[in-house]
PDB file of N, CA and C in Angstrom:
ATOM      1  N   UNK A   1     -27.713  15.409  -3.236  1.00  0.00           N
ATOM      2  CA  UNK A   1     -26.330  14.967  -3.210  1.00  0.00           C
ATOM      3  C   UNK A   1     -25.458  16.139  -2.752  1.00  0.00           C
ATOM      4  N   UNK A   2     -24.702  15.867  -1.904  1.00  0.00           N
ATOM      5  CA  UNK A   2     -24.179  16.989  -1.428  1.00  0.00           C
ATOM      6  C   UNK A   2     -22.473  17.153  -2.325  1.00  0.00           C
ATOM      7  N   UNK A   3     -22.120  17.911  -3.003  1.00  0.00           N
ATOM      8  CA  UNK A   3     -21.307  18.198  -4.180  1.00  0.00           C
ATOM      9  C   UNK A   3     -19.720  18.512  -3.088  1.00  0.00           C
ATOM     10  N   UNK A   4     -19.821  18.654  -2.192  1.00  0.00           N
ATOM     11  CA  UNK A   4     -18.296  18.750  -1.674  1.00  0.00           C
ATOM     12  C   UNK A   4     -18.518  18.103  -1.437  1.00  0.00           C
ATOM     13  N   UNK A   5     -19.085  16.373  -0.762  1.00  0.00           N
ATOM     14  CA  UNK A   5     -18.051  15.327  -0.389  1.00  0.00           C
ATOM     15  C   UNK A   5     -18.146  14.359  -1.516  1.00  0.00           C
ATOM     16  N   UNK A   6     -18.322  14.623  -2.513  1.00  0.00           N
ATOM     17  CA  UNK A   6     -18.719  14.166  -4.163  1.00  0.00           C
ATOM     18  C   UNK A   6     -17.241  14.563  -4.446  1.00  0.00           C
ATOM     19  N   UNK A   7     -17.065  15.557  -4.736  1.00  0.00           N
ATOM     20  CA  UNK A   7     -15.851  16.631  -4.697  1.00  0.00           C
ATOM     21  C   UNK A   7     -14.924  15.873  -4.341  1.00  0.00           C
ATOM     22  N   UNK A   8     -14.677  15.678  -2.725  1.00  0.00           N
ATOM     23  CA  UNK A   8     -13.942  15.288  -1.260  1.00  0.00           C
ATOM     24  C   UNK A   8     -13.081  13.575  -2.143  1.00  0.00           C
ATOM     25  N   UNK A   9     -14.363  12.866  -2.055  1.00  0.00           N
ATOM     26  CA  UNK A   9     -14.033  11.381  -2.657  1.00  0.00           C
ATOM     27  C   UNK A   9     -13.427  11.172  -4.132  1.00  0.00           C
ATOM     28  N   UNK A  10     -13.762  11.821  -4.621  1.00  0.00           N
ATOM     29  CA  UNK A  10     -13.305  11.595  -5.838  1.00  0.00           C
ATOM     30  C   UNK A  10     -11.988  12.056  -5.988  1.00  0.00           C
ATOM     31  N   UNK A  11     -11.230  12.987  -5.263  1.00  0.00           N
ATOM     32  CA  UNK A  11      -9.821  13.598  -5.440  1.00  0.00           C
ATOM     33  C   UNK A  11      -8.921  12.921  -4.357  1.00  0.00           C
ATOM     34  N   UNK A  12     -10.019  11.741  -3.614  1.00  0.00           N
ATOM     35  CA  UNK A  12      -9.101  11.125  -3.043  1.00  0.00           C
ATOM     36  C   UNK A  12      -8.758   9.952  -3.984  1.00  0.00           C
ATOM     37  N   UNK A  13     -10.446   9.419  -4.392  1.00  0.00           N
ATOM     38  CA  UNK A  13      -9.948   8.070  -5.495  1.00  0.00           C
ATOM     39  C   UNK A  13      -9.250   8.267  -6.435  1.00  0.00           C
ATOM     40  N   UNK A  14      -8.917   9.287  -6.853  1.00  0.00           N
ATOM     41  CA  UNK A  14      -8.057   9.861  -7.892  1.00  0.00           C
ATOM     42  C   UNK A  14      -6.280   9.178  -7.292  1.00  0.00           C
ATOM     43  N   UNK A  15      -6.354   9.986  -6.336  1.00  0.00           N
ATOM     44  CA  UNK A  15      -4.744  10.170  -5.601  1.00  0.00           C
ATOM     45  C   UNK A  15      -4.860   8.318  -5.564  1.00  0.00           C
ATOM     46  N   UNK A  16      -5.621   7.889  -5.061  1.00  0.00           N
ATOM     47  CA  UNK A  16      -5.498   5.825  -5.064  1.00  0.00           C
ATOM     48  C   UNK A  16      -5.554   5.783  -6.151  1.00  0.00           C
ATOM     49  N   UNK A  17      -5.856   6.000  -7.432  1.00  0.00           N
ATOM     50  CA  UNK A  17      -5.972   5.240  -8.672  1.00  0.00           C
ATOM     51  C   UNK A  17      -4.308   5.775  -9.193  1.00  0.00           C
ATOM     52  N   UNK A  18      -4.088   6.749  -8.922  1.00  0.00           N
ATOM     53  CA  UNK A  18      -2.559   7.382  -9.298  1.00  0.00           C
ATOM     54  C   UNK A  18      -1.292   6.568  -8.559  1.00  0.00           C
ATOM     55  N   UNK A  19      -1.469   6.032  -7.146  1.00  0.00           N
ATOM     56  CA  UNK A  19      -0.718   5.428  -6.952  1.00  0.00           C
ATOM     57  C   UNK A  19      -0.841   4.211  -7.118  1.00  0.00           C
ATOM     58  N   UNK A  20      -1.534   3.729  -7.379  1.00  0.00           N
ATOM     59  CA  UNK A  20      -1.386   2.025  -7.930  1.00  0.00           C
ATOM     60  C   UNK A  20      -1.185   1.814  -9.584  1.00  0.00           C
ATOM     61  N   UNK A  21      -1.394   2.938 -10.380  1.00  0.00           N
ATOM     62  CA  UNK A  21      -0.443   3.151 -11.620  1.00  0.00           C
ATOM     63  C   UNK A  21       0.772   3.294 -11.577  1.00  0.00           C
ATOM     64  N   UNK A  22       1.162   4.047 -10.373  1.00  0.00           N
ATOM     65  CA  UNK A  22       2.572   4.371 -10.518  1.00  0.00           C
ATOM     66  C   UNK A  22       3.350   3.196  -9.770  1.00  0.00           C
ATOM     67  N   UNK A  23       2.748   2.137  -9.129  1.00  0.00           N
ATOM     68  CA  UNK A  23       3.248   0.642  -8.167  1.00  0.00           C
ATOM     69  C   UNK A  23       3.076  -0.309  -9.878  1.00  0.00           C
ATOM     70  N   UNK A  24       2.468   0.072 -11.002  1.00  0.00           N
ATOM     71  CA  UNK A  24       2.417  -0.469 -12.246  1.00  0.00           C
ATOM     72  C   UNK A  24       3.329   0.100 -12.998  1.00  0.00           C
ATOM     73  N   UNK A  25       3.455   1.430 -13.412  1.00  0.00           N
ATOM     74  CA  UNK A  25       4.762   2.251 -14.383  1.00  0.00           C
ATOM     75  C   UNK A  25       5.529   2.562 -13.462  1.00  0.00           C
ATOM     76  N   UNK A  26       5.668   2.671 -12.459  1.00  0.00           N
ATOM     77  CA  UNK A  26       6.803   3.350 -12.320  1.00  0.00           C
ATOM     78  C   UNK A  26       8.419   3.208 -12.243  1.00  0.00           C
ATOM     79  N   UNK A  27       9.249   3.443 -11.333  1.00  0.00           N
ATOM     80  CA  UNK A  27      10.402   2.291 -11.285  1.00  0.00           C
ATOM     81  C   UNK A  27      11.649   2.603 -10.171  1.00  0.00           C
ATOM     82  N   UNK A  28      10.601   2.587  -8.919  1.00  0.00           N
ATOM     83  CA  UNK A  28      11.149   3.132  -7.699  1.00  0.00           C
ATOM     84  C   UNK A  28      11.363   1.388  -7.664  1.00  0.00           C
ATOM     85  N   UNK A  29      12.122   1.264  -6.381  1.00  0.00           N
ATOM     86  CA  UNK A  29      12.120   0.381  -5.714  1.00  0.00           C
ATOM     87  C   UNK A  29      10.884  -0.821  -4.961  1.00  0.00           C
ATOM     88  N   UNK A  30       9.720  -0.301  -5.028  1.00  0.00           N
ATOM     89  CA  UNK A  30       8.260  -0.521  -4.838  1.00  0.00           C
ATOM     90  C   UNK A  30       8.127  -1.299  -6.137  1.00  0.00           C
ATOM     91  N   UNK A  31       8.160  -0.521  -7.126  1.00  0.00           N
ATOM     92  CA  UNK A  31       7.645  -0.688  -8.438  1.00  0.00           C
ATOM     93  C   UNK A  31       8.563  -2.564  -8.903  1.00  0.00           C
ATOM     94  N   UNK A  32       9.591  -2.678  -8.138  1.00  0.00           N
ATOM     95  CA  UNK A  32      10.325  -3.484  -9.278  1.00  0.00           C
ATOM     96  C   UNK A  32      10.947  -4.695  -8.497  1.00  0.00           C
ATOM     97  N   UNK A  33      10.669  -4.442  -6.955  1.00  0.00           N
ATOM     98  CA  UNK A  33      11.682  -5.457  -6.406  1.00  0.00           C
ATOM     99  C   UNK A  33      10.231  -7.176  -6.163  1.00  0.00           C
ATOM    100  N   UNK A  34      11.193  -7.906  -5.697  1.00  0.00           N
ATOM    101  CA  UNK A  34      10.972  -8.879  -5.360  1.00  0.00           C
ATOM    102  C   UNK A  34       9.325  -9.001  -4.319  1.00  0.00           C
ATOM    103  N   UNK A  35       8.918  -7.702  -3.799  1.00  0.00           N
ATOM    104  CA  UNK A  35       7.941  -7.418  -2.872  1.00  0.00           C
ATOM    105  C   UNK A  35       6.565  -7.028  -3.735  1.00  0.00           C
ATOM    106  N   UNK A  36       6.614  -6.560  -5.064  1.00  0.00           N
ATOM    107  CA  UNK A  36       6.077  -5.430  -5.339  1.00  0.00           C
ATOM    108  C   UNK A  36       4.686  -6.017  -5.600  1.00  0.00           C
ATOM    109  N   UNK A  37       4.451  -7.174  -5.772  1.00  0.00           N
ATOM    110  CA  UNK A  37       3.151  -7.899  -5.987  1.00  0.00           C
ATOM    111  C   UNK A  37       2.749  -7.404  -4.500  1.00  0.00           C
ATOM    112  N   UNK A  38       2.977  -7.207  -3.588  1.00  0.00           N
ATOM    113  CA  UNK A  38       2.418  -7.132  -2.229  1.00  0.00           C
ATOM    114  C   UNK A  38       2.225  -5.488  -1.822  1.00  0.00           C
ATOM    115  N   UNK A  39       2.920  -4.737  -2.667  1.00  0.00           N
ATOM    116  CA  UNK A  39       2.845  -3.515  -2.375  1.00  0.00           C
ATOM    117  C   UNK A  39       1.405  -3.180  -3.706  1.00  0.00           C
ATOM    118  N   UNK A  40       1.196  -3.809  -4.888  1.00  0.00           N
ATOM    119  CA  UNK A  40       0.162  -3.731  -5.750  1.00  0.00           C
ATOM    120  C   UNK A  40      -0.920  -4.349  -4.827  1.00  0.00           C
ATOM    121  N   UNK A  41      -1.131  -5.246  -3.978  1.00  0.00           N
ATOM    122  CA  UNK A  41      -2.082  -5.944  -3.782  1.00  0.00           C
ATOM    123  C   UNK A  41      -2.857  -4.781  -2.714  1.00  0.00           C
ATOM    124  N   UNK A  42      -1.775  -4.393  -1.839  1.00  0.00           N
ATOM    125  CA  UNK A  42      -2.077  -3.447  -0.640  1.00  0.00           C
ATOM    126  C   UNK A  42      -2.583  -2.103  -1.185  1.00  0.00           C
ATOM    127  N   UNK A  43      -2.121  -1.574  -2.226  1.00  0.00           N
ATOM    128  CA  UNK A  43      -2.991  -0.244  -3.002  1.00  0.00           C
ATOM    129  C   UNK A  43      -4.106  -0.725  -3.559  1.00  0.00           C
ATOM    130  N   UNK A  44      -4.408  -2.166  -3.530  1.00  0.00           N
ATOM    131  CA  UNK A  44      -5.556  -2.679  -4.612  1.00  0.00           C
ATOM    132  C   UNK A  44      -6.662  -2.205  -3.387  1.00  0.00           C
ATOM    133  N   UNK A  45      -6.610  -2.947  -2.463  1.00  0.00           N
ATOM    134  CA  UNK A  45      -7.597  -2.692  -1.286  1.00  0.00           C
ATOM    135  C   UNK A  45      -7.756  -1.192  -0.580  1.00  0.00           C
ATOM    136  N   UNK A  46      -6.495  -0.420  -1.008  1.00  0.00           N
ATOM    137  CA  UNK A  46      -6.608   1.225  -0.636  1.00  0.00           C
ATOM    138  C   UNK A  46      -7.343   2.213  -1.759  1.00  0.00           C
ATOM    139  N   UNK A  47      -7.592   1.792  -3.035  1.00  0.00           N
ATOM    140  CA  UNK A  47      -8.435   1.793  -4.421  1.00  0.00           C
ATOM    141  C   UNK A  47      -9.723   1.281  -3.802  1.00  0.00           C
ATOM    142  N   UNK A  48     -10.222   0.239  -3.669  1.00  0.00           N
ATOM    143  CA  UNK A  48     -11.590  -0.393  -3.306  1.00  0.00           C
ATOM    144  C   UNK A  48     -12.214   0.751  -1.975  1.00  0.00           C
ATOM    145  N   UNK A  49     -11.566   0.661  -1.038  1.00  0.00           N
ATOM    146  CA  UNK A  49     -11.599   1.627  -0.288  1.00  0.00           C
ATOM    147  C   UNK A  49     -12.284   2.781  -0.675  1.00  0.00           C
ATOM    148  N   UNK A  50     -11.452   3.767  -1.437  1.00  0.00           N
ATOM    149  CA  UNK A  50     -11.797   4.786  -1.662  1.00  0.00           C
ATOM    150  C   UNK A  50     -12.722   4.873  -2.568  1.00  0.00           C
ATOM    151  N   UNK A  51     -12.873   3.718  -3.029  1.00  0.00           N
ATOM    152  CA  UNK A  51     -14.334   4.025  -4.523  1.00  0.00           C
ATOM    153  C   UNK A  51     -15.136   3.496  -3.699  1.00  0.00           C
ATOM    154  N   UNK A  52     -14.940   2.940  -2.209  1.00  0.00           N
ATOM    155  CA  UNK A  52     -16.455   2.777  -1.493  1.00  0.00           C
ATOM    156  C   UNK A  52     -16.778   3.787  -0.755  1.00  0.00           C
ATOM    157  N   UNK A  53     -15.880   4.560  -0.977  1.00  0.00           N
ATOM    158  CA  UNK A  53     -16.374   5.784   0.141  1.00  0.00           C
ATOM    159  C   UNK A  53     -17.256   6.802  -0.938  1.00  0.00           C
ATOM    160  N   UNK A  54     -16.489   6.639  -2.181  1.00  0.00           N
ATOM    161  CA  UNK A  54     -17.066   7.373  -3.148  1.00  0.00           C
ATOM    162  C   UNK A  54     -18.869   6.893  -3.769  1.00  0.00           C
ATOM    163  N   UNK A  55     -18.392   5.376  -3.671  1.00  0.00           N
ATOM    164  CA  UNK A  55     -19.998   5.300  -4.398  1.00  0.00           C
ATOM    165  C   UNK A  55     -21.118   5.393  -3.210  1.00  0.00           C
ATOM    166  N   UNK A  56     -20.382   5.585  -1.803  1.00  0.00           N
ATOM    167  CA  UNK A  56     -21.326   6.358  -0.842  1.00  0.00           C
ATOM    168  C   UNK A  56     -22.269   7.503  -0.696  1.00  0.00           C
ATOM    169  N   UNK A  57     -21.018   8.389  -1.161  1.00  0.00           N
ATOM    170  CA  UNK A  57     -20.996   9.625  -1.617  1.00  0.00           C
ATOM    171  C   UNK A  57     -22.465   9.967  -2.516  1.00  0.00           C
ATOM    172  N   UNK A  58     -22.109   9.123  -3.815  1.00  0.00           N
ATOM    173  CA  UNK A  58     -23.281   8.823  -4.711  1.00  0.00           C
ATOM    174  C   UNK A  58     -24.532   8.855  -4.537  1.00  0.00           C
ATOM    175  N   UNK A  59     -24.710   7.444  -3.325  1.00  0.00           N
ATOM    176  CA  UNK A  59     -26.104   6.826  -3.032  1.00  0.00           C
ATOM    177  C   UNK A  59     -26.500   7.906  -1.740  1.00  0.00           C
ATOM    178  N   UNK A  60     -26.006   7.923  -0.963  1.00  0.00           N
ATOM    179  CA  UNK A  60     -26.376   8.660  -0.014  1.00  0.00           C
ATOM    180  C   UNK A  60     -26.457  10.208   0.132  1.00  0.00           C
ATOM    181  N   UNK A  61     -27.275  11.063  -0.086  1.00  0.00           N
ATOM    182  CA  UNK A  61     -27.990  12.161  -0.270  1.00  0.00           C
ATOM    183  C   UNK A  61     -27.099  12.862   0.567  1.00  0.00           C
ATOM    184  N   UNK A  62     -27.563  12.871   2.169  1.00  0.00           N
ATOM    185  CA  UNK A  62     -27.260  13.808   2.751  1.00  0.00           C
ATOM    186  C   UNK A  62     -25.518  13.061   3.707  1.00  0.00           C
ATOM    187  N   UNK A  63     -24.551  12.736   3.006  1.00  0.00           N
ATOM    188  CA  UNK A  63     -23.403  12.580   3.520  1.00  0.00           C
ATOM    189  C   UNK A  63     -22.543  13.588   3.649  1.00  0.00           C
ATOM    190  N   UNK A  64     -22.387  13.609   5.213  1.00  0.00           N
ATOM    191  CA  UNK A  64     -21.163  14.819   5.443  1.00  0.00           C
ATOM    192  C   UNK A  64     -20.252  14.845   5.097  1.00  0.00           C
ATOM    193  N   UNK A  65     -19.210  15.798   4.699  1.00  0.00           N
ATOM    194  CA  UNK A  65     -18.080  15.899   4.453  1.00  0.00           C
ATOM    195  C   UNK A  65     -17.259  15.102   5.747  1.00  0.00           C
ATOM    196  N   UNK A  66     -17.344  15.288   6.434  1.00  0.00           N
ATOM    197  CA  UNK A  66     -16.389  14.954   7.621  1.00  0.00           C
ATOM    198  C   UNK A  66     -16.134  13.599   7.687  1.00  0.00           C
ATOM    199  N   UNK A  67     -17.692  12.919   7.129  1.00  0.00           N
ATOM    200  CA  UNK A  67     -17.506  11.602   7.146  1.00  0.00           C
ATOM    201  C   UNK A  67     -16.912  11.079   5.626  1.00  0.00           C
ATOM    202  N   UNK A  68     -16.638  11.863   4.757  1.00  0.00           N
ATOM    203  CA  UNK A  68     -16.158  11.076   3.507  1.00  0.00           C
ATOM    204  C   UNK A  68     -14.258  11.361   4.191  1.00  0.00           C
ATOM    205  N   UNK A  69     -14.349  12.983   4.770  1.00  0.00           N
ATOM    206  CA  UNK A  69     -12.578  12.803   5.065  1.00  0.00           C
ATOM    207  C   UNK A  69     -12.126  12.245   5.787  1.00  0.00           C
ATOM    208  N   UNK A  70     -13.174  11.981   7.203  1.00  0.00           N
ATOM    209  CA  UNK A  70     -12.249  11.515   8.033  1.00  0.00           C
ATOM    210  C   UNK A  70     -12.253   9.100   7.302  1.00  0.00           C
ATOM    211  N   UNK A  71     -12.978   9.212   6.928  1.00  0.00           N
ATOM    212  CA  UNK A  71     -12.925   7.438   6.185  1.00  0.00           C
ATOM    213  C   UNK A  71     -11.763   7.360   5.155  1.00  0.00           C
ATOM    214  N   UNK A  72     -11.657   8.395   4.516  1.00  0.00           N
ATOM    215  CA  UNK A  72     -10.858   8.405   2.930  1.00  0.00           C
ATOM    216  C   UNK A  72      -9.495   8.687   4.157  1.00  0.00           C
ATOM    217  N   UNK A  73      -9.345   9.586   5.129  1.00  0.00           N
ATOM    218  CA  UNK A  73      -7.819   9.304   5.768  1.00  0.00           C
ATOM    219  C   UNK A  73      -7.936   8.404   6.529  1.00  0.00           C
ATOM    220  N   UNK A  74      -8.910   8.063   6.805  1.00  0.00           N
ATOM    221  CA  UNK A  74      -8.441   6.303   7.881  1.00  0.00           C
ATOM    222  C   UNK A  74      -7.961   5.307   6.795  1.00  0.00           C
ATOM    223  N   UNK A  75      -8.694   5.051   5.906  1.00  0.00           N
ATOM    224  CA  UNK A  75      -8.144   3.837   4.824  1.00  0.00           C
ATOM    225  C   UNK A  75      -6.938   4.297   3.819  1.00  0.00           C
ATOM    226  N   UNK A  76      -6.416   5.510   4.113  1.00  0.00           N
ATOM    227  CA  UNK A  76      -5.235   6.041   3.659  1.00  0.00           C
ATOM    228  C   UNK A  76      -3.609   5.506   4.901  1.00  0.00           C
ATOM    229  N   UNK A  77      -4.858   6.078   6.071  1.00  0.00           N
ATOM    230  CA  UNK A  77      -3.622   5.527   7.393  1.00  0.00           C
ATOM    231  C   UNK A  77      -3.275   4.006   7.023  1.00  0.00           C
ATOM    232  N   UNK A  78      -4.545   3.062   7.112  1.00  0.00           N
ATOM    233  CA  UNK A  78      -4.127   1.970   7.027  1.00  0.00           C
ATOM    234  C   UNK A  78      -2.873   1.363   5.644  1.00  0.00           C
ATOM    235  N   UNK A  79      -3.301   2.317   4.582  1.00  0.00           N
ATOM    236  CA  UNK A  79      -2.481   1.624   3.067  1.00  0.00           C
ATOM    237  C   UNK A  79      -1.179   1.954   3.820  1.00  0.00           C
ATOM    238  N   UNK A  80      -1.081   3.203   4.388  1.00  0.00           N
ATOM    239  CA  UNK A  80       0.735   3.486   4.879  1.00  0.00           C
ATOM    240  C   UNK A  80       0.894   3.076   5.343  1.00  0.00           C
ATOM    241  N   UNK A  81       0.292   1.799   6.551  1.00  0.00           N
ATOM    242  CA  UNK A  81       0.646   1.596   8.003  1.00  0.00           C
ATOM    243  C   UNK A  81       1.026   0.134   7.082  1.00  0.00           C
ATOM    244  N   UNK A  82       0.431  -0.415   6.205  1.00  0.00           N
ATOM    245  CA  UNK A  82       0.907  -1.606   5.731  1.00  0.00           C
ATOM    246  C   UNK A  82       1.869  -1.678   4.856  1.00  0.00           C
ATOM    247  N   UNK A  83       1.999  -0.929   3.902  1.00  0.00           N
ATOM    248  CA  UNK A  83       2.864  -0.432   3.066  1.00  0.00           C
ATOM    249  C   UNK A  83       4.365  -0.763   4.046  1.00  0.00           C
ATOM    250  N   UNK A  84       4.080   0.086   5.008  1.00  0.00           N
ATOM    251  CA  UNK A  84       5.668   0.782   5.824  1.00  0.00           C
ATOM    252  C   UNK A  84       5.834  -0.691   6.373  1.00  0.00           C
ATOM    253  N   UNK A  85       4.968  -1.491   6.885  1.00  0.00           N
ATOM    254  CA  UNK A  85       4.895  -2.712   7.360  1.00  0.00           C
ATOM    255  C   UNK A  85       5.554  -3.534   6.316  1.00  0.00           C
ATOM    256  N   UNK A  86       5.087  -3.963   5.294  1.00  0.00           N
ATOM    257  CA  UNK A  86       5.796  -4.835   3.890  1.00  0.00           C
ATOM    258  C   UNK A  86       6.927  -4.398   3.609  1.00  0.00           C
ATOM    259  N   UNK A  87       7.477  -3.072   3.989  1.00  0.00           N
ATOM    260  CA  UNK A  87       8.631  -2.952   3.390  1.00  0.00           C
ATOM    261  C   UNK A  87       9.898  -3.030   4.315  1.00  0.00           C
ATOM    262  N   UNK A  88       9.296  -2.807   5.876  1.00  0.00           N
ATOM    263  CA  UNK A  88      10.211  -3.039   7.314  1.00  0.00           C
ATOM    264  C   UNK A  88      10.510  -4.382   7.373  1.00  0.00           C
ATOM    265  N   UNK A  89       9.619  -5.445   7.086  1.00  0.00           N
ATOM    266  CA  UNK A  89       9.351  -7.407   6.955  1.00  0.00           C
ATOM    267  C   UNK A  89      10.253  -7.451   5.812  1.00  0.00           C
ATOM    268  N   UNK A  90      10.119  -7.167   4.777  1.00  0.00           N
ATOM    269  CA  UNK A  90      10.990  -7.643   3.543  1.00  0.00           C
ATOM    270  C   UNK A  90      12.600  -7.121   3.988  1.00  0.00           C
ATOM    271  N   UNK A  91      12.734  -5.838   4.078  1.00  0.00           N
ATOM    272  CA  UNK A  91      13.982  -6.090   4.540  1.00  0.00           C
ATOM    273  C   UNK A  91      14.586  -6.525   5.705  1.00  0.00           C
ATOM    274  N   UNK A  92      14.184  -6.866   6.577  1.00  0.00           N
ATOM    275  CA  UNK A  92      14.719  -7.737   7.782  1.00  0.00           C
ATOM    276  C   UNK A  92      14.531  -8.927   7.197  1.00  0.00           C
ATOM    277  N   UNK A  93      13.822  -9.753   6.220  1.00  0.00           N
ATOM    278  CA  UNK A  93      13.730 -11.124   5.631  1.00  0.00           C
ATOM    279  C   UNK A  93      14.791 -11.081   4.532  1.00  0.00           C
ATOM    280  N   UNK A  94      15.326 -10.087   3.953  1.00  0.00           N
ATOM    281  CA  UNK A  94      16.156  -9.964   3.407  1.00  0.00           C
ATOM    282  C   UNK A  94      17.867 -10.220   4.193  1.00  0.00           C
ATOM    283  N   UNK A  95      17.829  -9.319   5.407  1.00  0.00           N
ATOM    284  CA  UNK A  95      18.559  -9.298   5.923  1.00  0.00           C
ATOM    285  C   UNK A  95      18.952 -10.811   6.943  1.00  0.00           C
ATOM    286  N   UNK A  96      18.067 -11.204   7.342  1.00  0.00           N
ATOM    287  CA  UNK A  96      18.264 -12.783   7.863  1.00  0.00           C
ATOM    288  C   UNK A  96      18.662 -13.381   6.595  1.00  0.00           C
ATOM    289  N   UNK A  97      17.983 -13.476   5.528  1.00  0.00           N
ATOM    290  CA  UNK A  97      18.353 -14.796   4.511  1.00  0.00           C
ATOM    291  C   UNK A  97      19.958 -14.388   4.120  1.00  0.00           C
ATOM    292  N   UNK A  98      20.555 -13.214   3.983  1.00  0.00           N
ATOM    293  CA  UNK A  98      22.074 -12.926   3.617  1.00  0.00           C
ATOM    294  C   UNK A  98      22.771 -13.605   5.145  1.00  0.00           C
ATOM    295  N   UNK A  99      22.509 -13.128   6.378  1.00  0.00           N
ATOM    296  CA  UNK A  99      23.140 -13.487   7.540  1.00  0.00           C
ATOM    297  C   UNK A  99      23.053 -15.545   7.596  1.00  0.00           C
ATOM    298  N   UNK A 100      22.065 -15.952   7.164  1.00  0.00           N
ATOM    299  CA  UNK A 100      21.895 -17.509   7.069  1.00  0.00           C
ATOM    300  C   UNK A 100      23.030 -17.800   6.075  1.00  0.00           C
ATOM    301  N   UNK A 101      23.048 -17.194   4.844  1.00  0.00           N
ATOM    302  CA  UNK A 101      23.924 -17.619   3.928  1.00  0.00           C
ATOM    303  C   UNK A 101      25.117 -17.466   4.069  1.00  0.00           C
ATOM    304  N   UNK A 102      25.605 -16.032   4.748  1.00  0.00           N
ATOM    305  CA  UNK A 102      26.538 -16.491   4.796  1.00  0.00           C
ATOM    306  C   UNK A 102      27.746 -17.063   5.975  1.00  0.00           C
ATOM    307  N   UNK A 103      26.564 -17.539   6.925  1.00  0.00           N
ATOM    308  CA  UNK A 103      26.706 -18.155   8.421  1.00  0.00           C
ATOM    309  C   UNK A 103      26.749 -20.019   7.837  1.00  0.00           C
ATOM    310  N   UNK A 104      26.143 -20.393   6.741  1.00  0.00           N
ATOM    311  CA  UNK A 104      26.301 -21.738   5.606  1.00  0.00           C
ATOM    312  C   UNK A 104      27.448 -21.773   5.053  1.00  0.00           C
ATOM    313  N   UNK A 105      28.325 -20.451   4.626  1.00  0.00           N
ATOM    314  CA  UNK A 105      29.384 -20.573   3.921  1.00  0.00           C
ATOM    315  C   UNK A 105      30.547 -20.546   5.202  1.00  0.00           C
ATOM    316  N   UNK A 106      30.388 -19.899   6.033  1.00  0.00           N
ATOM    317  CA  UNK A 106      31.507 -20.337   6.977  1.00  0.00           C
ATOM    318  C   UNK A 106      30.891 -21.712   8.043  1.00  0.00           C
ATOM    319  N   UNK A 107      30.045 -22.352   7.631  1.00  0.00           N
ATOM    320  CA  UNK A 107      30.076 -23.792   8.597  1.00  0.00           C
ATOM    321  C   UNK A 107      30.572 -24.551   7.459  1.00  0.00           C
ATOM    322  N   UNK A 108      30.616 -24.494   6.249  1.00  0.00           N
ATOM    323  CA  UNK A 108      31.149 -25.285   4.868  1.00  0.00           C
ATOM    324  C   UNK A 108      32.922 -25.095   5.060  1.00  0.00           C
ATOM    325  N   UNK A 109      33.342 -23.827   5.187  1.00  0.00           N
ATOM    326  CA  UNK A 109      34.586 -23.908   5.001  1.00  0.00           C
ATOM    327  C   UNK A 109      34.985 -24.365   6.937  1.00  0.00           C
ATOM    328  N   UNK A 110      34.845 -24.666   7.893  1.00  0.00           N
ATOM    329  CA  UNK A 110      35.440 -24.912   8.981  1.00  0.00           C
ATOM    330  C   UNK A 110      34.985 -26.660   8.549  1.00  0.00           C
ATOM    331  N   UNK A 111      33.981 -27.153   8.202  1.00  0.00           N
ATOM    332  CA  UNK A 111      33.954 -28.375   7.770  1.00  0.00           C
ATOM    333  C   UNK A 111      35.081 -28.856   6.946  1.00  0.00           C
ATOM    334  N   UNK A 112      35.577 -28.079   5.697  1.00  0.00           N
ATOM    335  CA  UNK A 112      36.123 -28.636   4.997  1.00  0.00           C
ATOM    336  C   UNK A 112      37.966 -28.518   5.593  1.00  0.00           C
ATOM    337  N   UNK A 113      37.947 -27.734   6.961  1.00  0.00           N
ATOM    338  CA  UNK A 113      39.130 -27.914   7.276  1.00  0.00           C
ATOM    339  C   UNK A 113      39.551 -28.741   8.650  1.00  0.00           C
TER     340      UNK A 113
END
């Protein structure tokens, strides 16, 4: 077993198990809004991730380092690339549903005159 990418994986699954506690305690904006089931779901699969790179690590004897870092930052790229994604969609869906509403309240009042 080679003990640095044992090492390597585990201080990454660490850093994933830390942020999907803190998408559970914490009380950023992530943590609390209307989205946040989707921002938990998206660290759930960036967690799985990294404990598969880890129980790799495990089974497989002679695994390079290069290959536990460069996997543990690809499935890191992806959690940010979706993350930044869920949170660019929610607020432009945010921002249409206020512009609908209140584009409803002025076709109500030119109706009512």
């Amino acid at each position: 077993m080679n003990m640095a990418a044992v090492i390597t994986a585990s201080v990454f699954l660490l850093i994933s198990v830390a942020a999907l506690i803190y998408l559970f305690a914490g009380k950023s904006e992530f943590c609390s809004g209307k989205f946040k089931n989707y921002y938990r779901a998206c660290c759930g699969v960036y967690v799985s991730g990294a404990l598969l790179v880890f129980v790799f690590t495990l089974i497989m004897k002679g695994l390079p380092v290069a290959f536990v870092i460069i996997s543990d930052l690809t499935i890191l790229a992806v959690f940010i690339f979706t993350a930044a994604l869920i949170y660019f969609m929610s607020k432009k869906l945010v921002e249409v549903a206020n512009n609908a509403g209140s584009a409803n309240e002025e076709s109500g009042k030119e109706d009512k005159q």
